[in-house]
C-alpha atoms as a PDB file:
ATOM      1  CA  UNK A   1       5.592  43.459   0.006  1.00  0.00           C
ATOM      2  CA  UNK A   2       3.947  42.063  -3.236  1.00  0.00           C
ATOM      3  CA  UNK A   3       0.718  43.494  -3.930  1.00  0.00           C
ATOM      4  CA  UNK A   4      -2.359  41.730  -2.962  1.00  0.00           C
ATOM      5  CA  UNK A   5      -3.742  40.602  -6.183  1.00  0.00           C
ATOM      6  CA  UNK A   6      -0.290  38.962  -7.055  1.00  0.00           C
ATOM      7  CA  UNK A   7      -0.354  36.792  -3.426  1.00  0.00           C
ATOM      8  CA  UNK A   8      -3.978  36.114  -4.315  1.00  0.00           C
ATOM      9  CA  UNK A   9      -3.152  34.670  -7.585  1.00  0.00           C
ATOM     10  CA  UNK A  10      -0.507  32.700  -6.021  1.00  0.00           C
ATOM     11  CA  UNK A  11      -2.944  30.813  -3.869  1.00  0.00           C
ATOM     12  CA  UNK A  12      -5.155  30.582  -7.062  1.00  0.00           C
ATOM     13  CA  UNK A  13      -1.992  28.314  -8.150  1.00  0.00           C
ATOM     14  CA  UNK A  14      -1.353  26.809  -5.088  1.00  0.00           C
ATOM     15  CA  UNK A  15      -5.462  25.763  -4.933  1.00  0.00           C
ATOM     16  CA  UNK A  16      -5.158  26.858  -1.166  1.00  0.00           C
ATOM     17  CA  UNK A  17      -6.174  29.898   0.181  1.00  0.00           C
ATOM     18  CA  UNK A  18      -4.745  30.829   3.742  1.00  0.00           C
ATOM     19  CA  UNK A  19      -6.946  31.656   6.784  1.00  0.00           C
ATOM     20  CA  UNK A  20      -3.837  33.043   8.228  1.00  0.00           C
ATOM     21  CA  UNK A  21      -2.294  35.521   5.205  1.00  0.00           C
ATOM     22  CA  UNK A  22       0.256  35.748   7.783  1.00  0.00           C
ATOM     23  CA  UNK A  23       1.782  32.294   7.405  1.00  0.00           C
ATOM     24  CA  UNK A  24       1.530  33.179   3.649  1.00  0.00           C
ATOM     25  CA  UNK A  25       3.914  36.659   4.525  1.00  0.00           C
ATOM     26  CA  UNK A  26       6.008  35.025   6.521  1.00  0.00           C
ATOM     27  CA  UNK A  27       6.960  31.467   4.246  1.00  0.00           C
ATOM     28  CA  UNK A  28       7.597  34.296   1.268  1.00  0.00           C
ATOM     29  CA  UNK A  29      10.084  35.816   3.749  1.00  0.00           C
ATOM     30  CA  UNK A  30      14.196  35.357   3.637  1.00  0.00           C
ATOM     31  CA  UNK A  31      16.375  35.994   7.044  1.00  0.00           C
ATOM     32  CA  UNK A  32      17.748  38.540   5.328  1.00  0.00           C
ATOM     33  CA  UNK A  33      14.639  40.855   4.893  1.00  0.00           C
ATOM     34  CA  UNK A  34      13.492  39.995   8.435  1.00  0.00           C
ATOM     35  CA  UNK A  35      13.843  38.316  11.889  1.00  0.00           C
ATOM     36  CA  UNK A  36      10.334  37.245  11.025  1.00  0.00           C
ATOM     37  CA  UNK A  37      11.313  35.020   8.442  1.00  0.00           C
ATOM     38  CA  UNK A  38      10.836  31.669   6.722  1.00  0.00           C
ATOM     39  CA  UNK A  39      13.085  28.654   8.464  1.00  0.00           C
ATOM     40  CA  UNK A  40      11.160  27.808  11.053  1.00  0.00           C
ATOM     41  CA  UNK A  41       8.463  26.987   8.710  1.00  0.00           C
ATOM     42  CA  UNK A  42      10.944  25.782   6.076  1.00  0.00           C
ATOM     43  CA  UNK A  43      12.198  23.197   8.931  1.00  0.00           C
ATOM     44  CA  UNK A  44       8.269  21.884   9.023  1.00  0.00           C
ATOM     45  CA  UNK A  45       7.799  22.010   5.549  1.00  0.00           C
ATOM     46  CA  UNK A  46      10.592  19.704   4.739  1.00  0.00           C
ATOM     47  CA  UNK A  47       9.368  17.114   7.013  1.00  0.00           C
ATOM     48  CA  UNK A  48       5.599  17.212   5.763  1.00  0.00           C
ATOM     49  CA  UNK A  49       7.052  17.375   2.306  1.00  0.00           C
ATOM     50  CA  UNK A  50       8.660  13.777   3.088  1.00  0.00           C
ATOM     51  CA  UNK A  51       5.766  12.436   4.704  1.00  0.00           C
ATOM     52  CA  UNK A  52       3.619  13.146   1.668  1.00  0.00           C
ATOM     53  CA  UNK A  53       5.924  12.126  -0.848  1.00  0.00           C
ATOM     54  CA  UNK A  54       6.888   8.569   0.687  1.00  0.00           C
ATOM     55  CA  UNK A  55       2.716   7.938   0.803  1.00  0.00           C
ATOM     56  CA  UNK A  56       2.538   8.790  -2.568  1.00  0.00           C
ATOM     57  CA  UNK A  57       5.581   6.404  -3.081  1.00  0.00           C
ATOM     58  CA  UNK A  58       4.426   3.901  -1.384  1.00  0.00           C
ATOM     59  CA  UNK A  59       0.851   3.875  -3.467  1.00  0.00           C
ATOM     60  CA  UNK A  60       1.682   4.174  -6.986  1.00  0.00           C
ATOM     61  CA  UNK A  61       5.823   2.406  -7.011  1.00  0.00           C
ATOM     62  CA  UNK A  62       3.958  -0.962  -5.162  1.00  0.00           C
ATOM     63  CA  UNK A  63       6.399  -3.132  -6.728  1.00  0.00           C
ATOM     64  CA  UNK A  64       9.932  -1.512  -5.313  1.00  0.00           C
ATOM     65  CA  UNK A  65      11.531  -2.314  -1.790  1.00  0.00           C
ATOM     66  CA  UNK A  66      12.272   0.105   0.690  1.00  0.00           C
ATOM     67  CA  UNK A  67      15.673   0.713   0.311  1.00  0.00           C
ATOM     68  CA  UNK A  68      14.725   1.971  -3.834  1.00  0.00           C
ATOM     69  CA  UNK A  69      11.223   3.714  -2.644  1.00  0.00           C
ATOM     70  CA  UNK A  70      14.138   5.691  -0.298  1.00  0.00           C
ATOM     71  CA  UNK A  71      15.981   6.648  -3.541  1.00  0.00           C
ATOM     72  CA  UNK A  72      13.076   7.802  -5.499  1.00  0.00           C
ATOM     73  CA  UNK A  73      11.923   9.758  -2.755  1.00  0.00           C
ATOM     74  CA  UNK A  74      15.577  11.405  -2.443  1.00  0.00           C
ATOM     75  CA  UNK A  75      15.186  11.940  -6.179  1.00  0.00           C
ATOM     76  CA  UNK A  76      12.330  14.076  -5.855  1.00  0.00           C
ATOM     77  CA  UNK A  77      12.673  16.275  -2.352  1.00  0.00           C
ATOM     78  CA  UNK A  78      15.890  17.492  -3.308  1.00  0.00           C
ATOM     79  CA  UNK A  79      16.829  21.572  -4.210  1.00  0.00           C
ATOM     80  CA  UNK A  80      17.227  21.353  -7.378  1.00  0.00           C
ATOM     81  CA  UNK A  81      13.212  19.521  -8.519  1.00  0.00           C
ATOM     82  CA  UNK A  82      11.823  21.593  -5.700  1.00  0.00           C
ATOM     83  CA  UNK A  83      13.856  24.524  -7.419  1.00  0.00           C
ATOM     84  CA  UNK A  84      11.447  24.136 -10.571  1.00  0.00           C
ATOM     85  CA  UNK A  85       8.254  23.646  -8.535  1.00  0.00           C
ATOM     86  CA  UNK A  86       9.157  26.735  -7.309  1.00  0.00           C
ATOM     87  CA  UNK A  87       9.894  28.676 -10.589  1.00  0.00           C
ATOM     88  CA  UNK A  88       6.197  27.349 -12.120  1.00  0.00           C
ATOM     89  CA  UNK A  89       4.447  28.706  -8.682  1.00  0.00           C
ATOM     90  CA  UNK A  90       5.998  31.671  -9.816  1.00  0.00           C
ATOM     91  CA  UNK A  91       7.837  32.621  -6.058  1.00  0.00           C
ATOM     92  CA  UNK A  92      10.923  34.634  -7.556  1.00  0.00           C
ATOM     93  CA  UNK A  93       8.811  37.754  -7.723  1.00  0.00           C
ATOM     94  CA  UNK A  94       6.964  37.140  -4.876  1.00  0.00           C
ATOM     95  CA  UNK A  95       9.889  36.809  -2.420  1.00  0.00           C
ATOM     96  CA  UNK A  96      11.172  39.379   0.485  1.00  0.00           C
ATOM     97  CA  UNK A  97      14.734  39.216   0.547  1.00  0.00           C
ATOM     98  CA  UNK A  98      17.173  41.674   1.677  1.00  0.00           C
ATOM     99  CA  UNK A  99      18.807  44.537  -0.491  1.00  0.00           C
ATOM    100  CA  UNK A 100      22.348  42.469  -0.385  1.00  0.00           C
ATOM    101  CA  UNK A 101      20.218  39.552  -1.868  1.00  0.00           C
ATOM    102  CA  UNK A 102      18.537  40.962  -4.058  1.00  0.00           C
ATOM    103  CA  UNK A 103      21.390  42.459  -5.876  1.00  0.00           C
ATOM    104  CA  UNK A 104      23.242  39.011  -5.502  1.00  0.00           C
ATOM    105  CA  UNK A 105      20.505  37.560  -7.710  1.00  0.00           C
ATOM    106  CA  UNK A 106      19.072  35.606  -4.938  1.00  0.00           C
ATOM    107  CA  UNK A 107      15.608  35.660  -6.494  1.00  0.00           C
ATOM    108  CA  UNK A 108      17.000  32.830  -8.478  1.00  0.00           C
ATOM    109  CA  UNK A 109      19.202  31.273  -6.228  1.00  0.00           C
ATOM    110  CA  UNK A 110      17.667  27.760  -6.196  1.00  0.00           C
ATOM    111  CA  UNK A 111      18.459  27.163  -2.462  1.00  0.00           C
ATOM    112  CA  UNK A 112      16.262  29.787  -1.359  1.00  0.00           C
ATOM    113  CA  UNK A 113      13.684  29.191  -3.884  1.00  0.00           C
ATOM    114  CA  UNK A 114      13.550  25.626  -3.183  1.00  0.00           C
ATOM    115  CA  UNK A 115      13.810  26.579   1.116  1.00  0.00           C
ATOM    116  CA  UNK A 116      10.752  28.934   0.089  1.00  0.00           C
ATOM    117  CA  UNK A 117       8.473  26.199  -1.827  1.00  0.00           C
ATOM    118  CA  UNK A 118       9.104  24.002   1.936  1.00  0.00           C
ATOM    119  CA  UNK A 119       7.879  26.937   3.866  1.00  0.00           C
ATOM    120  CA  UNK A 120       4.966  27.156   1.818  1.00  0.00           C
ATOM    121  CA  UNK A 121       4.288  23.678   2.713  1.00  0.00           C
ATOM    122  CA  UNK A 122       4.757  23.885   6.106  1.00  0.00           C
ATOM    123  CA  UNK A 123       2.739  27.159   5.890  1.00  0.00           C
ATOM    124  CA  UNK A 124      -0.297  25.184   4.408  1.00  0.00           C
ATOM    125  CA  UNK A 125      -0.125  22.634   6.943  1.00  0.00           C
ATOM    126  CA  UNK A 126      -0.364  24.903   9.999  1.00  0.00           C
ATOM    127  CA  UNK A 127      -3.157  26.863   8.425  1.00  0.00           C
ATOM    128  CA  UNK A 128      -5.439  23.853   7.339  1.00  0.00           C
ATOM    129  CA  UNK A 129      -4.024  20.527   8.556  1.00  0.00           C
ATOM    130  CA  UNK A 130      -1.682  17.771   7.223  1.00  0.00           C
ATOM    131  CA  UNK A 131      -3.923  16.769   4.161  1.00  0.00           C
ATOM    132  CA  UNK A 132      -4.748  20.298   2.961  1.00  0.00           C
ATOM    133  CA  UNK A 133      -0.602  19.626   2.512  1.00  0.00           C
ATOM    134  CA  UNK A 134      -0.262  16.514   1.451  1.00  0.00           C
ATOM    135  CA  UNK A 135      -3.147  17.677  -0.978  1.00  0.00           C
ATOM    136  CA  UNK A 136      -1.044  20.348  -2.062  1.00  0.00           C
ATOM    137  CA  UNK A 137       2.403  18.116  -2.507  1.00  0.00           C
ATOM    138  CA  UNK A 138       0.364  15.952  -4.480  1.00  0.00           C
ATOM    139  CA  UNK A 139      -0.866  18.399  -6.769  1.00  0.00           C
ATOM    140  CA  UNK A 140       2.646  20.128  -7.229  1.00  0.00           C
ATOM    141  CA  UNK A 141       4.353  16.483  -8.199  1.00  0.00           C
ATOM    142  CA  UNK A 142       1.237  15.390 -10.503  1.00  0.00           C
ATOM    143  CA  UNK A 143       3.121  15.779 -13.566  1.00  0.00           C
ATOM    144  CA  UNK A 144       6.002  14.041 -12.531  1.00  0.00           C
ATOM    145  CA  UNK A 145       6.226  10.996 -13.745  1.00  0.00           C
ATOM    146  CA  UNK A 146       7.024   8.245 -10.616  1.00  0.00           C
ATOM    147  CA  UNK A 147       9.032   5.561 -11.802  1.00  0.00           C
ATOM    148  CA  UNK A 148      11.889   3.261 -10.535  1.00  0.00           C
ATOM    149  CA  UNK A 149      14.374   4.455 -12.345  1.00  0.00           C
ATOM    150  CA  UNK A 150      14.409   7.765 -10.966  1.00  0.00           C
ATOM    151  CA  UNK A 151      16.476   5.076  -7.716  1.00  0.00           C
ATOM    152  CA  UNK A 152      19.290   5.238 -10.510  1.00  0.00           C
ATOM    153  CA  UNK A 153      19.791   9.090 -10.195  1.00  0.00           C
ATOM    154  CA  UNK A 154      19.101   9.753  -6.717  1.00  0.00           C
ATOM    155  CA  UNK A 155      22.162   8.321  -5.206  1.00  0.00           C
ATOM    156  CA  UNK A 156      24.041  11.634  -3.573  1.00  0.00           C
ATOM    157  CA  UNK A 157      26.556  11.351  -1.220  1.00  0.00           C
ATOM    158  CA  UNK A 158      24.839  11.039   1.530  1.00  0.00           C
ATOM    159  CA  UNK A 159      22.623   8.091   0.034  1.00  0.00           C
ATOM    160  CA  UNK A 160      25.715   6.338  -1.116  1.00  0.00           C
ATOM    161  CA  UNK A 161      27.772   6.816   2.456  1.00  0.00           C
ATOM    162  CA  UNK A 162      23.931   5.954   4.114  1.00  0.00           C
ATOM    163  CA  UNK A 163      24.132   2.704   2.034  1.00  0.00           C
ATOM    164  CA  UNK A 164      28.124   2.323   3.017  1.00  0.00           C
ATOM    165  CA  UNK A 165      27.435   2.494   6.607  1.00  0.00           C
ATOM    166  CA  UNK A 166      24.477   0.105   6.119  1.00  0.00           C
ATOM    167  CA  UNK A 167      26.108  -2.433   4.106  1.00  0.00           C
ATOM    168  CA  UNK A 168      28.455  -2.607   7.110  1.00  0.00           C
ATOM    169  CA  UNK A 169      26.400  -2.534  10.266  1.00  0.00           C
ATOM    170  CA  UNK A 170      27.414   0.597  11.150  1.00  0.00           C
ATOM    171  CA  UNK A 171      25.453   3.816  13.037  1.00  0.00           C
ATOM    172  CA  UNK A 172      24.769   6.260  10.594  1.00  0.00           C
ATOM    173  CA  UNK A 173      26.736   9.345  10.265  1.00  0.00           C
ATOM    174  CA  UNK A 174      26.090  12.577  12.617  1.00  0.00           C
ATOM    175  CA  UNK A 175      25.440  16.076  10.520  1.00  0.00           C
ATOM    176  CA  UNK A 176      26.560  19.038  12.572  1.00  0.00           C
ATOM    177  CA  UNK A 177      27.087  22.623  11.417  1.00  0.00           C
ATOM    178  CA  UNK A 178      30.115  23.763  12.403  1.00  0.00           C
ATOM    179  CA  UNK A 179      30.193  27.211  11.700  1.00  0.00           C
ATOM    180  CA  UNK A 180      28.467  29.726   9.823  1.00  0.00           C
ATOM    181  CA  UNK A 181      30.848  32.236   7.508  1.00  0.00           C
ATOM    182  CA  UNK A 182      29.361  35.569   5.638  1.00  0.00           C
ATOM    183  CA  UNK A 183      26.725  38.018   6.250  1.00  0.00           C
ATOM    184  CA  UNK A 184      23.617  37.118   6.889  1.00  0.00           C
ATOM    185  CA  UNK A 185      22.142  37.344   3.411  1.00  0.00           C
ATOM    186  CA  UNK A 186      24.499  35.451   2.176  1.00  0.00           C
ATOM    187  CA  UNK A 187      25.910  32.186   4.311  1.00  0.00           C
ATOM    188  CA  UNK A 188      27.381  29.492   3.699  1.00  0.00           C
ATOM    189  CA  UNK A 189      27.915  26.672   5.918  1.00  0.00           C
ATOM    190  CA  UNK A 190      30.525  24.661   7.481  1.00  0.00           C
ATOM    191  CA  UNK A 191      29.331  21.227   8.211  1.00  0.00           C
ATOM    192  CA  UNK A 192      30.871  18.133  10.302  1.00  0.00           C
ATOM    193  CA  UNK A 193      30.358  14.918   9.308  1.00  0.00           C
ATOM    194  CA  UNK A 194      31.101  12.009  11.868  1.00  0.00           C
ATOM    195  CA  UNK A 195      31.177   8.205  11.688  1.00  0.00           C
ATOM    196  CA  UNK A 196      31.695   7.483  15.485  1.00  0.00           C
ATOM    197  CA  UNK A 197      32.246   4.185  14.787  1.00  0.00           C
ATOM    198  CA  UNK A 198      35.649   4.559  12.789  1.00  0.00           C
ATOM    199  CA  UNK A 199      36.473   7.834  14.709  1.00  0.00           C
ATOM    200  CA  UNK A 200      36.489   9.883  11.534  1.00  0.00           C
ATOM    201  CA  UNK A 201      35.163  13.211  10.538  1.00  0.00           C
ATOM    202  CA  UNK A 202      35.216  15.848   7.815  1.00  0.00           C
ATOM    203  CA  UNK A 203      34.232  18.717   6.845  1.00  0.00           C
ATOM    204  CA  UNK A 204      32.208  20.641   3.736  1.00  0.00           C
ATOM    205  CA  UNK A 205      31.143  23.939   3.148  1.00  0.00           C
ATOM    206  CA  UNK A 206      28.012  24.573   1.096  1.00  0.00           C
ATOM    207  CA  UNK A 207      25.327  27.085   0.215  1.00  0.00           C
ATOM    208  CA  UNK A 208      23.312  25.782   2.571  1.00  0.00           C
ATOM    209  CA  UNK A 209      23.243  22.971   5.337  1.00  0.00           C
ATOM    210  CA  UNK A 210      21.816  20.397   3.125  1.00  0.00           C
ATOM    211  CA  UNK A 211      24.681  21.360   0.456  1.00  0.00           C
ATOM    212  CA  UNK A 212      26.914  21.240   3.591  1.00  0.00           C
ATOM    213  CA  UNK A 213      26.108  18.281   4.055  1.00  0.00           C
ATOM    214  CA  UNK A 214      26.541  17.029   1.080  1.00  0.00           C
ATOM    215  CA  UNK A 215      29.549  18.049   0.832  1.00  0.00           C
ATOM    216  CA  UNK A 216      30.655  16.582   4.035  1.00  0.00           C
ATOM    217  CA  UNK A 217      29.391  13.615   3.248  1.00  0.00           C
ATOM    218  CA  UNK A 218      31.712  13.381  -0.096  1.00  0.00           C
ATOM    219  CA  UNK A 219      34.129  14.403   1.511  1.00  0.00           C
ATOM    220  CA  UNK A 220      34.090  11.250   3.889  1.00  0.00           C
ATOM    221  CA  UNK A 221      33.359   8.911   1.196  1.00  0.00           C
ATOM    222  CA  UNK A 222      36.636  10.155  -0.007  1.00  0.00           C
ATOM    223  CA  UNK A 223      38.821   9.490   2.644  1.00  0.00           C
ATOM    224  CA  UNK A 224      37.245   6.394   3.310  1.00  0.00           C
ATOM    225  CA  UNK A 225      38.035   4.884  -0.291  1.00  0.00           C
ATOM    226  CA  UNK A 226      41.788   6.666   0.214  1.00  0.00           C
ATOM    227  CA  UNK A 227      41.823   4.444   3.370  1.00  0.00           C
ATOM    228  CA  UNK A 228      40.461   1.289   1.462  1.00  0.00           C
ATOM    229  CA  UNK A 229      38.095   1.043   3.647  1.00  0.00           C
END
C-alpha cells in the first residue's frame, strides 16, 4: 500500500481530494495485485475522459468540423499522451501491481499507467460528480496546446478504416476479443475485427484491447488494400 502522506500528496496534484479513499485504493489497483482492482473504473473513466475532452474541443477548436474535432480528440485520449499525464501525477510509485508485474517492469508499462490515469478519472467522478471530472481532465490537458493540426497525427488504424467504412456507406466495424493468452499479470489480447458488410474479419493481438484493436484494425486495412478494395 503506499503510505498515506504519498496518496495525500497525490490528491494535492490531482486538486481533488476523495470522500471515498476507497475509490482512490482501488483506481491505484492492477488485476494482478487484486480481484478488487481498477477496470471497472478504468471502463468509466475512459468514457468521462471523452466526454470532457470533446467539450473542451468543441469550445476552444470553434473553427474545425466534426469529422477533424474527432481526430484531435483521438490525438489526445490515446495511451501513449495519457501515458505522460500519468508519469507527471507521479502514479508509477503509487501503483499495486502484482509480484510478476512488478518484476516485468510494469510500473512503466504505459498501458497500465495510462489504464490507471482513466480509473482515476472515473474514480473522481463517482466520488464528486461529472464536473469535479471534467474539472480535473481540464486541468491535466491545460498545458497542451489544442490545435488543428494535432487531426494530422491522430489518424490510427482504426480512424483511417472508421473513415474507409464512412467514405463508403458502410456499418462500422465490430471489436470483439477473442481470446485472452498469458497469466493474468501479464495478457495480451486477441481481438476480432469484422466488417459485416464485406463478410471479412481479422485478427490482432496487442498489449491490451485497445492495442488489440488496433492491431485488428491494421490488419483489415491490409487485406482490404491487397483486395483493391
Amino acid at each position: 500500500m503506499p503510505p498515506d502522506d504519498a496518496l495525500a500528496a497525490l490528491q494535492a496534484r490531482l486538486q481533488h481530494t476523495f470522500a471515498d479513499p476507497r475509490l482512490l485504493a482501488r483506481a491505484l489497483t492492477h488485476r494482478s495485485f487484486s480481484s478488487e482492482h481498477n477496470e471497472r473504473l478504468e471502463f468509466l473513466g475512459d468514457s468521462v475522459l471523452s466526454l470532457a475532452v470533446s467539450s473542451l474541443l468543441y469550445e476552444q477548436l470553434q473553427s474545425l468540423p466534426e469529422g477533424d474535432l474527432t481526430k484531435v480528440r483521438a490525438s489526445l485520449v490515446r495511451q501513449e499522451p495519457l501515458h505522460q499525464l500519468a508519469l507527471r501525477l507521479g502514479l508509477p510509485d503509487l501503483l499495486k501491481l502484482g509480484e510478476g508485474e512488478v518484476r516485468t517492469n510494469g510500473r512503466q508499462r504505459p498501458s497500465i499507467l495510462a489504464d490507471a490515469l482513466e480509473a482515476l478519472i472515473g474514480a473522481v467522478y463517482l466520488d464528486a460528480g461529472y464536473p469535479a471530472a471534467a474539472a480535473l481532465v481540464r486541468r491535466l490537458f491545460q498545458d497542451v496546446e489544442l490545435k488543428p493540426a494535432l487531426a494530422v497525427a491522430a489518424k490510427d488504424a482504426k480512424t483511417e478504416l472508421q473513415e474507409w467504412l464512412q467514405g463508403r456507406k458502410m456499418k462500422l466495424p465490430i471489436y470483439r476479443v477473442a481470446n485472452t493468452l498469458g497469466a493474468a499479470h501479464k495478457q495480451t489480447f486477441d481481438v476480432e475485427c469484422e466488417i459485416a458488410e464485406l463478410a471479412a474479419v481479422e485478427r490482432g493481438i496487442g498489449a491490451s484491447r485497445r492495442a488489440g484493436e488496433q492491431a485488428a484494425a491494421a490488419a483489415m486495412l491490409l487485406a482490404l488494400k491487397a483486395k483493391g478494395k
